[in-house]
Protein backbone atom coordinates (compact mmCIF):
# COMPACT_ATOMS: atom_id res chain seq x y z
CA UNK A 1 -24.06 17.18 5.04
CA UNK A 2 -22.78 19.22 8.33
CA UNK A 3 -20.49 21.81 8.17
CA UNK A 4 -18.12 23.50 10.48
CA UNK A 5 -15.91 26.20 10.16
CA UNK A 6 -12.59 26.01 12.14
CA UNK A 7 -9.48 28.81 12.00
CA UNK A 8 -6.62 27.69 10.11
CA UNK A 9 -5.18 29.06 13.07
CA UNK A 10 -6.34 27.29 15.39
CA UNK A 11 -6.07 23.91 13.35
CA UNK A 12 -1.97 24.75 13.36
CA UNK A 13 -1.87 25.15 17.41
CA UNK A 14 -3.85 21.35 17.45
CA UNK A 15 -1.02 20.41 14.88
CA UNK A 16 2.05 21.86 16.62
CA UNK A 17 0.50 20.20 20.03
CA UNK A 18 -0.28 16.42 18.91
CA UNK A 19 2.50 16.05 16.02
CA UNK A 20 5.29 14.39 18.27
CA UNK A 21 2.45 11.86 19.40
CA UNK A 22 0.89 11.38 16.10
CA UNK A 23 4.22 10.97 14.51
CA UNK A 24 4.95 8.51 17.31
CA UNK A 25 1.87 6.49 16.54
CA UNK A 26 2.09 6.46 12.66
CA UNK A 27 5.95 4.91 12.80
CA UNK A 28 5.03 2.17 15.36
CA UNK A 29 3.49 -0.88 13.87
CA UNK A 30 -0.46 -1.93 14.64
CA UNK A 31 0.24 -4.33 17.53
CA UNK A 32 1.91 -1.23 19.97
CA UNK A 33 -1.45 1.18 18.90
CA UNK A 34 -3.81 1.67 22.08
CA UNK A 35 -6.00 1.94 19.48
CA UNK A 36 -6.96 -0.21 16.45
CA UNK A 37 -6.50 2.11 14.15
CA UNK A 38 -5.92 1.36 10.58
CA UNK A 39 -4.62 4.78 9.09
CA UNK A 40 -2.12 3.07 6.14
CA UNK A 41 -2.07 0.93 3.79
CA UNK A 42 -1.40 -2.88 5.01
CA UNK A 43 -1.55 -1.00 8.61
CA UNK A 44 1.62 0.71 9.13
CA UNK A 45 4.38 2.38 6.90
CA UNK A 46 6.92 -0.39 7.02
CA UNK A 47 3.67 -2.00 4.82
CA UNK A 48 4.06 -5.48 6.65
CA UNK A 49 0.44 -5.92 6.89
CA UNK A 50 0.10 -7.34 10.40
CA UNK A 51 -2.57 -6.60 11.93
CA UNK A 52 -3.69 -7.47 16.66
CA UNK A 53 -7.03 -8.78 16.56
CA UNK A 54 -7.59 -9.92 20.03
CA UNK A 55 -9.85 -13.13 20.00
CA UNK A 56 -9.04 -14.45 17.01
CA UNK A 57 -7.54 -17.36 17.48
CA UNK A 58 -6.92 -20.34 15.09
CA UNK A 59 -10.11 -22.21 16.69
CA UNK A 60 -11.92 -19.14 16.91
CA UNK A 61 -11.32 -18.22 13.03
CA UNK A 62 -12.97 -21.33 11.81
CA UNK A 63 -16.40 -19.48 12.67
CA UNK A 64 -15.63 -16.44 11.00
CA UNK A 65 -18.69 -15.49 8.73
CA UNK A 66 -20.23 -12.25 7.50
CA UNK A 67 -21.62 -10.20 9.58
CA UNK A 68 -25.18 -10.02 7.96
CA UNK A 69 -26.50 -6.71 9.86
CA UNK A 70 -23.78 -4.83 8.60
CA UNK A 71 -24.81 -2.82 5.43
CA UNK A 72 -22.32 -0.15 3.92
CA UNK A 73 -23.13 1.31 0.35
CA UNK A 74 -20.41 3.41 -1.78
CA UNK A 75 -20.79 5.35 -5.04
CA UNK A 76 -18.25 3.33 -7.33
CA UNK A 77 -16.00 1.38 -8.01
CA UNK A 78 -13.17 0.05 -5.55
CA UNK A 79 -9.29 -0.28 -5.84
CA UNK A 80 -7.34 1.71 -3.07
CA UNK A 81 -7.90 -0.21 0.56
CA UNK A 82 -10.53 0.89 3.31
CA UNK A 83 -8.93 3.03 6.47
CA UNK A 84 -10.40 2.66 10.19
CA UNK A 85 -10.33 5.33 12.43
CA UNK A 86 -11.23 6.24 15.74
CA UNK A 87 -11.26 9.43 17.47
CA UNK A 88 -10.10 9.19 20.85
CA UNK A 89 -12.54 8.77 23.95
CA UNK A 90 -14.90 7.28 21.20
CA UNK A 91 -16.46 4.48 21.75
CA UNK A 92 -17.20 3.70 17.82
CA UNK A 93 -15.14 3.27 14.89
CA UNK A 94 -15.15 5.07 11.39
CA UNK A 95 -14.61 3.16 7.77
CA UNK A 96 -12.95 5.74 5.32
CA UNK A 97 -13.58 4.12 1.77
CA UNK A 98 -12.45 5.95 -1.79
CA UNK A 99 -13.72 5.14 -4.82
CA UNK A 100 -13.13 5.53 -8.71
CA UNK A 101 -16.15 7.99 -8.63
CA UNK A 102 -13.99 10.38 -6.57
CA UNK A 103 -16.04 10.14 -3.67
CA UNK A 104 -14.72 9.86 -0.38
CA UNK A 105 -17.13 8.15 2.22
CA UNK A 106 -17.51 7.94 5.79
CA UNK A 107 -18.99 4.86 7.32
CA UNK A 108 -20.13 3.38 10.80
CA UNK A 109 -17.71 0.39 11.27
CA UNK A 110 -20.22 -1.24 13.21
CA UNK A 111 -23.89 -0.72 11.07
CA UNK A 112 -21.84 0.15 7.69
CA UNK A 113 -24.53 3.16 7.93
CA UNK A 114 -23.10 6.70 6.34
CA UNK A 115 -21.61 9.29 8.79
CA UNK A 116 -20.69 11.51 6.16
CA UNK A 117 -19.72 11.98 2.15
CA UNK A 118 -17.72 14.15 0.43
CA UNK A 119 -17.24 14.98 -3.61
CA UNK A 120 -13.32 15.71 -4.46
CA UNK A 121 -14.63 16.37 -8.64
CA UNK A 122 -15.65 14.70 -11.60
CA UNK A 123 -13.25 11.32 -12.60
CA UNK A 124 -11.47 11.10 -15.82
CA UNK A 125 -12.86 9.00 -18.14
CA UNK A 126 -10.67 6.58 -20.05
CA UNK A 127 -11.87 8.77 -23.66
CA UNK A 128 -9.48 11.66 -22.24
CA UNK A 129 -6.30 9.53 -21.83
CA UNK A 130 -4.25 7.44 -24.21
CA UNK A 131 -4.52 4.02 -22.47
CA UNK A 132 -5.71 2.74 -19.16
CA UNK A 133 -7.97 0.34 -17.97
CA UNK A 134 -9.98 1.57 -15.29
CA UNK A 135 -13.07 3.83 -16.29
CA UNK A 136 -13.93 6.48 -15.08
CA UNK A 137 -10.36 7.10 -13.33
CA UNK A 138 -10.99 8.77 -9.71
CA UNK A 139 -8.73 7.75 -6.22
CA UNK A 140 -6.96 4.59 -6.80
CA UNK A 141 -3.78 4.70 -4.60
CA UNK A 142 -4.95 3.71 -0.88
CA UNK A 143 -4.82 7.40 1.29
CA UNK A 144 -3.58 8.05 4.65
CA UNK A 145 -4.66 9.57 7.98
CA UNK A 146 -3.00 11.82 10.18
CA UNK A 147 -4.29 12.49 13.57
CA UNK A 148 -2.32 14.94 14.84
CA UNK A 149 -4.50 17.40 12.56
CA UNK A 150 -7.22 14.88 12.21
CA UNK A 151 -7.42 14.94 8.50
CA UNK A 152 -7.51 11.82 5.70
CA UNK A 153 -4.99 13.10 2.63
CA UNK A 154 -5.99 11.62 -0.85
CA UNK A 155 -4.60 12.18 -4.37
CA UNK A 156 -7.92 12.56 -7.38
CA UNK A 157 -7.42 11.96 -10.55
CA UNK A 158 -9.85 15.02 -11.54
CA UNK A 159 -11.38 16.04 -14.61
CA UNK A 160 -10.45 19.86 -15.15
CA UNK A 161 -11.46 22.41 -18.36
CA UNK A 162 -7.33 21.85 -19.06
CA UNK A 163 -8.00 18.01 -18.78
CA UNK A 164 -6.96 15.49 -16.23
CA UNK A 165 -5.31 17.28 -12.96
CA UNK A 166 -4.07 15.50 -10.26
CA UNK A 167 -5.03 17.07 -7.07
CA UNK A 168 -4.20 16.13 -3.34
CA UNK A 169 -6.85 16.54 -0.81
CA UNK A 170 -6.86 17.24 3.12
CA UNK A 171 -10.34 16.45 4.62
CA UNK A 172 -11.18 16.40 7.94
CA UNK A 173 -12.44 13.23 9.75
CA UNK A 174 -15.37 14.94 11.56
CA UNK A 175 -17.24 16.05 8.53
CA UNK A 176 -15.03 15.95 5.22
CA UNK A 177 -14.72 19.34 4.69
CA UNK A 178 -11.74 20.22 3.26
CA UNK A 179 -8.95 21.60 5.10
CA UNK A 180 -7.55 24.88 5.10
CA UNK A 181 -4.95 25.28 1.99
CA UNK A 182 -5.75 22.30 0.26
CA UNK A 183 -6.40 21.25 -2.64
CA UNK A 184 -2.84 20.82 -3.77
CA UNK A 185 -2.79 20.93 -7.70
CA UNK A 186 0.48 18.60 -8.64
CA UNK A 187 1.38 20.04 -12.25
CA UNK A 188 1.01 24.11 -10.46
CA UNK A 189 2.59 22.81 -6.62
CA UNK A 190 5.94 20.88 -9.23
CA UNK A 191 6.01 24.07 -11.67
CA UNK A 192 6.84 26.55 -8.88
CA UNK A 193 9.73 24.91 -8.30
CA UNK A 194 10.81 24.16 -11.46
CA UNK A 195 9.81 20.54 -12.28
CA UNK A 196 7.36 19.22 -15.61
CA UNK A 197 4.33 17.18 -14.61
CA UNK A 198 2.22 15.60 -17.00
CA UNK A 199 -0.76 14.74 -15.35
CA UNK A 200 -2.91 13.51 -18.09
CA UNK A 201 -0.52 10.47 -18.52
CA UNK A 202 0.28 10.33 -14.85
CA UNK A 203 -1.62 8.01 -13.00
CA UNK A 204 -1.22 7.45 -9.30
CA UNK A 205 -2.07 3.86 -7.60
CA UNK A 206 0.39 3.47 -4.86
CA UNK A 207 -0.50 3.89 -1.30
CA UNK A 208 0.53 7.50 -0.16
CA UNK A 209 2.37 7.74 3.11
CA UNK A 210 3.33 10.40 6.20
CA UNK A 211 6.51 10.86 7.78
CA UNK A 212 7.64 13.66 10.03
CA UNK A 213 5.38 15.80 8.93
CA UNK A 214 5.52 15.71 5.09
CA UNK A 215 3.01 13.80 3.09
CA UNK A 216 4.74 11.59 0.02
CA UNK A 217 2.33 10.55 -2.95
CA UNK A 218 4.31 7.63 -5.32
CA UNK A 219 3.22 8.17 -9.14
CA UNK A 220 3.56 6.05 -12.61
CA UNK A 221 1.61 5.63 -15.62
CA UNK A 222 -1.33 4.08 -16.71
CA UNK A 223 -2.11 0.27 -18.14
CA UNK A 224 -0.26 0.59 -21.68
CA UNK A 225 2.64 2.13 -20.87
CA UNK A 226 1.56 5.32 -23.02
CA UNK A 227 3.12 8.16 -22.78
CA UNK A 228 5.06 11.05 -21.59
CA UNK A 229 5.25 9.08 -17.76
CA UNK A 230 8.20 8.99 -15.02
CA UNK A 231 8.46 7.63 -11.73
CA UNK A 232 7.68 10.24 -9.18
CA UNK A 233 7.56 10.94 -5.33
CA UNK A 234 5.83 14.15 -4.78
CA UNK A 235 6.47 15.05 -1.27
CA UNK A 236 4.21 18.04 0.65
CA UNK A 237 4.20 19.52 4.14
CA UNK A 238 1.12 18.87 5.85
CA UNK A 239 1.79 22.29 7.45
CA UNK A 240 2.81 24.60 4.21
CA UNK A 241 0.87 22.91 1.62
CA UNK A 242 2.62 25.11 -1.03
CA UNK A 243 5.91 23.76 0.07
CA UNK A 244 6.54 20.70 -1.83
CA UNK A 245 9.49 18.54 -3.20
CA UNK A 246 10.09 15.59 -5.80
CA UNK A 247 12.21 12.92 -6.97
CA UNK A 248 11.38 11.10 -10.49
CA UNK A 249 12.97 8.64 -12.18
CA UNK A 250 16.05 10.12 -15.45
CA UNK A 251 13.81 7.71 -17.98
CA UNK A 252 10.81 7.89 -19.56
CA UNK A 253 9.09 5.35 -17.47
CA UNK A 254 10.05 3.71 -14.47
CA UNK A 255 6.79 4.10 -12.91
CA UNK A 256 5.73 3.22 -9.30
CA UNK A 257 3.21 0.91 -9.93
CA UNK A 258 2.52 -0.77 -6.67
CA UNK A 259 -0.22 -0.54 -4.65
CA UNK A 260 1.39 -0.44 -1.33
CA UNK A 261 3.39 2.44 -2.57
CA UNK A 262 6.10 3.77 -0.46
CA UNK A 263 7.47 2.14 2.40
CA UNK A 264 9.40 3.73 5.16
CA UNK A 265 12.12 1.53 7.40
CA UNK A 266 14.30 4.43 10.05
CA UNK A 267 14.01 7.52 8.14
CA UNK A 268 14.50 6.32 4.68
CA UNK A 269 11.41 5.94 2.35
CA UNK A 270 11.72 3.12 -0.02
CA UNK A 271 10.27 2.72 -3.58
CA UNK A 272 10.75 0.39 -6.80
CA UNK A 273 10.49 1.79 -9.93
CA UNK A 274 9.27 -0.51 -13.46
CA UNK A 275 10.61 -0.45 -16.76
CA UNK A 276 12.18 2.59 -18.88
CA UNK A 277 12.23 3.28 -22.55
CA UNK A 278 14.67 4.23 -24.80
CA UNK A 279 17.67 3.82 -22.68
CA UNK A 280 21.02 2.08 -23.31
CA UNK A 281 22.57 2.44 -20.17
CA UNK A 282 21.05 2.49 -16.64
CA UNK A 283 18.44 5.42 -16.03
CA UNK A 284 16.31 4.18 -12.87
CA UNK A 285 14.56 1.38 -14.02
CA UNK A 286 14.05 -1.71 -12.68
CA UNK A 287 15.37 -0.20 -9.36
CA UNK A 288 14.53 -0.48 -5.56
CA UNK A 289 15.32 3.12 -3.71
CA UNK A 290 16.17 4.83 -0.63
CA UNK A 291 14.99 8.15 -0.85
CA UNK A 292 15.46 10.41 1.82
CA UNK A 293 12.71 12.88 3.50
CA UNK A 294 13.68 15.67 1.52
CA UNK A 295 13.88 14.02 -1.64
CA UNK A 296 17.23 14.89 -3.08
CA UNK A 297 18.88 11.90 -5.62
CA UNK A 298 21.58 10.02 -4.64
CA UNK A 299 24.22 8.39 -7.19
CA UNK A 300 25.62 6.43 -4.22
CA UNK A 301 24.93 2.76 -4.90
CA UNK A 302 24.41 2.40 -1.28
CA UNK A 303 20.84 4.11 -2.14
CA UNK A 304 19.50 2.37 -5.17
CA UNK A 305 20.13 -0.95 -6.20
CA UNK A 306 19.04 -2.95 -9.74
CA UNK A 307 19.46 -6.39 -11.10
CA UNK A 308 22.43 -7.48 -13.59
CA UNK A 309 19.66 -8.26 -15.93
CA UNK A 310 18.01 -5.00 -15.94
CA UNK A 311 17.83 -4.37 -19.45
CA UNK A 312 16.37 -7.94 -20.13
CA UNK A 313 13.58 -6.67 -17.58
CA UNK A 314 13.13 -3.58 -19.34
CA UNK A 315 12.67 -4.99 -22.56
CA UNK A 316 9.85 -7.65 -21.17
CA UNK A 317 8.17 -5.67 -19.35
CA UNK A 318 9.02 -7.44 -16.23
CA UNK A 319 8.67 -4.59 -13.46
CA UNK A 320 10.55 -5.05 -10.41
CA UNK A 321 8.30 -2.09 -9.29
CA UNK A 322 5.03 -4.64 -9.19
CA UNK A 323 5.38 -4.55 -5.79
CA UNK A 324 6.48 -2.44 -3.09
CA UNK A 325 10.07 -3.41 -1.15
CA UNK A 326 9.36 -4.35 2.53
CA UNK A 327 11.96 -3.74 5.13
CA UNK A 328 12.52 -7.32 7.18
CA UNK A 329 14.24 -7.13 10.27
CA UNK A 330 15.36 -4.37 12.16
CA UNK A 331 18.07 -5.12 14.68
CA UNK A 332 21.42 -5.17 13.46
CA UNK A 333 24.33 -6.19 14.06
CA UNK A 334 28.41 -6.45 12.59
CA UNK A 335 26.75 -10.11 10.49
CA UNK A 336 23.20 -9.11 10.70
CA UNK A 337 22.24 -6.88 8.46
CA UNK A 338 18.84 -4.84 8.66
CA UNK A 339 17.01 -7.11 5.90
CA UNK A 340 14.78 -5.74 3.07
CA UNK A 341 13.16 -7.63 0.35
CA UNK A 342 11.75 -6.68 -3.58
CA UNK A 343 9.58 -8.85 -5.56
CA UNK A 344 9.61 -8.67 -9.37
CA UNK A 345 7.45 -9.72 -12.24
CA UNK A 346 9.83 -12.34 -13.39
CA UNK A 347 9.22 -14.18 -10.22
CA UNK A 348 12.51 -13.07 -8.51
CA UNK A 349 12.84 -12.35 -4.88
CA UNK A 350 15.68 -10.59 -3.71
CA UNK A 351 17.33 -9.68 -0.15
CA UNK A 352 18.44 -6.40 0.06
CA UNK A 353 20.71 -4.41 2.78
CA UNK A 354 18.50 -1.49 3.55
CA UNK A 355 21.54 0.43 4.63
CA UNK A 356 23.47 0.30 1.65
CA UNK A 357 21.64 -1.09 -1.27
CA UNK A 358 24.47 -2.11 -3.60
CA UNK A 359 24.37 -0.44 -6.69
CA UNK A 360 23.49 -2.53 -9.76
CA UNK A 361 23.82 -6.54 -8.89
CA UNK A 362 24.28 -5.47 -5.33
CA UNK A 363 22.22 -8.24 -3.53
CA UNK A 364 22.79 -10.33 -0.87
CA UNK A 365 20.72 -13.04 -2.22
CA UNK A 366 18.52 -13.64 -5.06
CA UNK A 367 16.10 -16.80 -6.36
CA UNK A 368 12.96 -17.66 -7.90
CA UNK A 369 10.03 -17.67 -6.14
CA UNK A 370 6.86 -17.60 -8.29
CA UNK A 371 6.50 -19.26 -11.47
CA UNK A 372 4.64 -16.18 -12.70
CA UNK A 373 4.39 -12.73 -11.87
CA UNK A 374 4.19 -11.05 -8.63
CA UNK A 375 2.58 -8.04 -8.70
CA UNK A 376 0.61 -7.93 -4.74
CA UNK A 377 1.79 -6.00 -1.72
CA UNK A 378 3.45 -8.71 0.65
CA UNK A 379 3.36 -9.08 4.39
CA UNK A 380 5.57 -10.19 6.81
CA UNK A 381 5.36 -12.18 10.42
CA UNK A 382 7.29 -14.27 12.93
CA UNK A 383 6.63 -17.55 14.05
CA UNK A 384 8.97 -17.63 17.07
CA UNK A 385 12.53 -16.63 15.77
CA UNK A 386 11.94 -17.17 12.81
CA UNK A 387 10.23 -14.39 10.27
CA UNK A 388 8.36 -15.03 7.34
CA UNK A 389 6.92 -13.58 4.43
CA UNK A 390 3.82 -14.34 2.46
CA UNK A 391 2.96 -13.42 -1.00
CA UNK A 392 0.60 -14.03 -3.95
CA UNK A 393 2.16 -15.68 -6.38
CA UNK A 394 2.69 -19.66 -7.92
CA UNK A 395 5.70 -21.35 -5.48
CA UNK A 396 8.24 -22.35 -7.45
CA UNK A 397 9.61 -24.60 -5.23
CA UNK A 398 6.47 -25.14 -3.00
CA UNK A 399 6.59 -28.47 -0.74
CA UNK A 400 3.75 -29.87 -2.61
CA UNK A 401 2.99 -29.82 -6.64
CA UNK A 402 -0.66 -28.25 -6.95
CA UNK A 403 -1.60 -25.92 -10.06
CA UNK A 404 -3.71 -23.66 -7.83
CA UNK A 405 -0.51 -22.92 -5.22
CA UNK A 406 -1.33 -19.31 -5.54
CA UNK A 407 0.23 -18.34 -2.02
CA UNK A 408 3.92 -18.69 -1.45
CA UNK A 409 5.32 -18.41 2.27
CA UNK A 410 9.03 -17.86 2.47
CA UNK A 411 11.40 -18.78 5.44
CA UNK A 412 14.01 -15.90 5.70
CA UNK A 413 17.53 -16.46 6.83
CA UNK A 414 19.10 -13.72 8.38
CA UNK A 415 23.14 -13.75 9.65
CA UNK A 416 26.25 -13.30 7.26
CA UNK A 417 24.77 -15.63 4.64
CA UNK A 418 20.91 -14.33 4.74
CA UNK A 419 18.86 -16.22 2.20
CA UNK A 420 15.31 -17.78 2.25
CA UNK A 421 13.40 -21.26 1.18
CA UNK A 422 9.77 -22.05 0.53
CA UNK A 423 8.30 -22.81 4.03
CA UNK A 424 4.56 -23.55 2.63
CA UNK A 425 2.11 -23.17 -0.07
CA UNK A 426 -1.55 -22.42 -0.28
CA UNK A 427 -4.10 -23.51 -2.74
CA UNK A 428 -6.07 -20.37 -3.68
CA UNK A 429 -8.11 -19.03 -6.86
CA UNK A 430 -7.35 -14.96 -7.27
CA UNK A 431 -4.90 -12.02 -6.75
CA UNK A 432 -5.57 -10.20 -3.65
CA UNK A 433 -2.69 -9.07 -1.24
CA UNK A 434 -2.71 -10.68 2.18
CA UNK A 435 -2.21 -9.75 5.31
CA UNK A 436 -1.49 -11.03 8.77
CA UNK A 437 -3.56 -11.40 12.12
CA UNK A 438 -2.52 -12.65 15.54
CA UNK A 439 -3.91 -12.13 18.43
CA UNK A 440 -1.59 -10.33 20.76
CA UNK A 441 0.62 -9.79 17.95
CA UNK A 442 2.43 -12.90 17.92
CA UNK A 443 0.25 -15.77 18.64
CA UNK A 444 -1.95 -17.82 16.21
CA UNK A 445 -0.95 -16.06 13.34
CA UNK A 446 -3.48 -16.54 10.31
CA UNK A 447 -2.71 -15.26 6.64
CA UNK A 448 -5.79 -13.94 5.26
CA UNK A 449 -6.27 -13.58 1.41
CA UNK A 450 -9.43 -12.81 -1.12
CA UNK A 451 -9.32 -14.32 -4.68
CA UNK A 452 -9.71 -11.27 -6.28
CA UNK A 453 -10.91 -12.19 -9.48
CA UNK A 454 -10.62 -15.98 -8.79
CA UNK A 455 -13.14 -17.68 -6.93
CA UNK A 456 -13.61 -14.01 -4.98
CA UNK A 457 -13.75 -15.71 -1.63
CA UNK A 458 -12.00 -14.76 1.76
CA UNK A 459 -9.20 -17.49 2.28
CA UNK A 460 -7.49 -18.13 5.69
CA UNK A 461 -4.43 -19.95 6.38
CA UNK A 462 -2.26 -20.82 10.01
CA UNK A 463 0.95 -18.76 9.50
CA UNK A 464 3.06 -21.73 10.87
CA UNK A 465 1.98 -24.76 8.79
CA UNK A 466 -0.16 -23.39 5.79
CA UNK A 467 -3.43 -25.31 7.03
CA UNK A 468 -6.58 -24.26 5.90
CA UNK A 469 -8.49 -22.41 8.88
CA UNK A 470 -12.08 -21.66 7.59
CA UNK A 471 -14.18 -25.01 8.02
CA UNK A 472 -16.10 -24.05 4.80
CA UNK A 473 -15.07 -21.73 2.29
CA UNK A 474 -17.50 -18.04 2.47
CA UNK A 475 -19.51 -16.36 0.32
CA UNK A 476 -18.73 -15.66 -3.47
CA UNK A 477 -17.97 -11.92 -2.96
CA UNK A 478 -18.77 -9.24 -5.85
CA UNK A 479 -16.69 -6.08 -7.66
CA UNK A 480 -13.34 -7.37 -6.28
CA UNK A 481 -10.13 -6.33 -8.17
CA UNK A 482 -6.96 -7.86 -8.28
CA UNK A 483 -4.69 -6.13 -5.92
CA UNK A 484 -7.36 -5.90 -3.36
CA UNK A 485 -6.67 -6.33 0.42
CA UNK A 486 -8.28 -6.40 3.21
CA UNK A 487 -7.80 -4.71 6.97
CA UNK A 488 -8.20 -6.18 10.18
CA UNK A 489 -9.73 -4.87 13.52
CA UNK A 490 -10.04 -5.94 16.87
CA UNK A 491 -13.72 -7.53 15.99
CA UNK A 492 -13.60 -7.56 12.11
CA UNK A 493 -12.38 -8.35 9.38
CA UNK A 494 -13.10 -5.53 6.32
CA UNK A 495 -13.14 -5.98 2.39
CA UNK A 496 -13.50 -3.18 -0.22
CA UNK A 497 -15.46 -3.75 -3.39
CA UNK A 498 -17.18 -2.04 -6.04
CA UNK A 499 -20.04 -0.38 -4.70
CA UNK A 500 -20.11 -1.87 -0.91
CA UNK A 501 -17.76 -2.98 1.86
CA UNK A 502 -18.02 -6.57 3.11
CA UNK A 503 -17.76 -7.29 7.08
CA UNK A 504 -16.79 -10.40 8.72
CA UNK A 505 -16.90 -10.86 12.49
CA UNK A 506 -15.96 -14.08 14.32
């Protein structure tokens, strides 16, 4: 594998010099990019998952198939979503793919062929922890790129002498070495200033996310609920590694279980937390939060809010932390609110105020939605004035009756009485996350699905109606997990599973 050697020094002047730009580029959503970058999870940090692909139109996507010359191998298993990255003036794309082996590989987006592969440490296998159910334990939650200092940042689950560490990663994007005072060890970084990490019960599967210059990693606990396990953000300056700050939930518990993580509306960073133990009155759980960049807690119910029924959550196990909130709208007005919604386990959707959350019952509107648990990272579009939002889960109150409505689109009401209604259902076999594609960033949008752990094929759907786009249904795909989602470039569509990554061009 090649290595260079580059001053730390040096590396800072790059930083100082590109961070208004990259900082620029990393707020703005996919379809203002020059590039098509994919350095986030669902493609940006307000986690809408839209995504320009130029071309693809609805007539064009009815020919989408794999692209049979592409070939791209990975050591392990997959659960956190592949990155795309190009360096500027390049004329070729990179794939960044993590795996539960705690490998971090870099792949041609074009051949799938290996640029470069770096080692963070040996996974934890499930023997070493109290419960779980993913063996050996490596990367899970999706990483993030930075290119003002040109780096990928990744949380590994590592097996240490001391046993399981969590340790945060900087490598750089030309050859995976690892950057100049990183690792970051959580349990050490959280003890110097004054804060109790238990890293062995710890696990971390939300997306990790950048904002103005500080790094935030999202942490709960593993399948079981087992236990010494809170709710954390750990927050870390790309520049100072060793300066850090955190935010967990008062509870045992109240983990931040989903996989798009954090996301970030203005300035705020958003998060909802699962359920706590042990607790009679209110102590974070079952909560949706606005955190702010330095990470300080807030007892003003304008920054947190939780259901009336919070307790009846807690004791089901019915997380409203399943899934990550996602900021709506974002023009405002005296009776238009900036709009954010949270998804819970119990099948309730619920429209927020992102500027002042409401304290306990505080939402502007709440319903039923799915019939059973949502637990995938939604994604949001428009269709002229009007903005939707598509999610896995059973309609409740889908047009049509079918058993296998397993993706609900909602029609969102904004104005002094927001609210939303079923627009369309589609009929679908698996839990993957979808995501958006249009191609300018508004017309012919298509939803795009897999049936992770259905029927494990890529499904396509016309944002406006809910028709079926693909003429035939694809290939039967292989290692998908529930969860899984997919990216979207200008010529491809990409799909992480265990052991490869699947292509499909149109």
């Amino acid at each position: 594998m090649k290595r260079t050697v580059t001053s730390r020094a040096k590396l800072l002047l790059l930083a100082v010099a590109a961070t208004t730009a990259s900082h620029s580029l990393l707020a703005q959503s996919p379809q203002e990019s020059p590039q098509d970058n994919v350095l986030t999870y669902h493609g940006s940090p307000d986690r809408k998952g839209n995504f320009v692909a130029p071309g693809l139109t609805w007539q064009r996507a009815k020919s989408l198939h794999v692209d049979e010359k592409f070939h791209a191998r990975v050591a392990g298993n997959v659960y956190a979503q592949p990155l795309h990255w190009r360096a500027p003036g390049s004329s070729s794309g990179m794939l960044l793919v993590a795996t539960e082996e705690n490998n971090v590989h870099a792949l041609d987006a074009a051949t799938g062929n290996a640029i470069w592969t770096r080692s963070l440490g040996k996974p934890v296998a499930r023997s070493a922890l109290r419960c779980g159910n993913i063996s050996p334990l490596g990367i899970t939650g999706t990483p993030v790129i930075d290119e003002a200092s040109a780096a990928i940042y990744v949380d590994a689950n590592i097996a240490d002498p001391s046993g399981p560490r969590h340790r945060v990663f900087a490598l750089s994007l030309k050859d995976g070495s690892v950057m100049p005072g990183w690792p970051i060890d959580v349990t050490d970084a959280l003890r110097s200033v004054q804060q109790s990490f238990n890293s062995r019960d710890q696990n971390q599967r939300g997306a990790l996310t950048i904002l103005n210059g500080m790094l935030y990693v999202p942490f709960g606990g593993h399948f079981g609920d087992c236990g010494d396990y809170h709710g954390w953000v750990v927050g870390v300056s790309l520049q100072e590694p060793r300066r850090v700050a955190a935010w967990s939930t008062r509870a045992r518990g109240g983990g931040i279980w989903a996989p798009g993580g954090i996301s970030v509306a203005g300035r705020s960073l958003f998060v909802a937390t699962g359920n706590t133990f042990g607790v009679s009155t209110w102590r974070d759980g079952e909560a949706v939060f606005r955190l702010a960049p330095d990470l300080h807690r807030s007892s003003e119910k304008r920054d947190f809010f939780a259901p009336l029924n919070w307790f009846a959550l807690d004791q089901q196990d019915a997380d409203l932390g399943g899934t990550n909130p996602i900021p709506l709208n974002a023009e405002v007005s005296a009776n238009r609110p900036a709009l954010m919604l949270a998804l819970g386990k119990d099948g309730q959707g619920y429209l927020l105020d992102q500027n002042n959350l409401g304290g306990i019952g505080g939402s502007l509107a709440a319903e039923t939605v799915s019939r059973r648990p949502i637990r995938t990272a939604p994604a949001v579009y428009e269709v002229g004035a009007d903005m939707y939002v598509a999610l896995q889960g059973s309609g409740a109150h889908c047009p049509s009756a079918a058993s296998d409505n397993q993706l609900a689109v909602l029609k969102v009401r904004a104005g002094e009485r927001p609210g939303f209604s079923t627009a369309w259902c589609g009929r679908l076999s698996g839990a993957g996350s979808p995501i958006v594609t249009a191609s300018d960033g508004h017309a012919d949008p298509i939803i795009w699905i897999v049936g992770a752990e259905g029927d494990n094929r890529l499904h396509g759907f016309r944002g406006d109606t809910g028709e079926p786009i693909l003429d035939r249904p694809g290939p039967a795909m292989s290692g998908l997990h529930h969860f899984q989602t997919l990216i979207a470039t200008k010529d491809r569509l990409y799909v992480g599973a265990d052991g490869q990554v699947y292509a499909f061009t149109f």
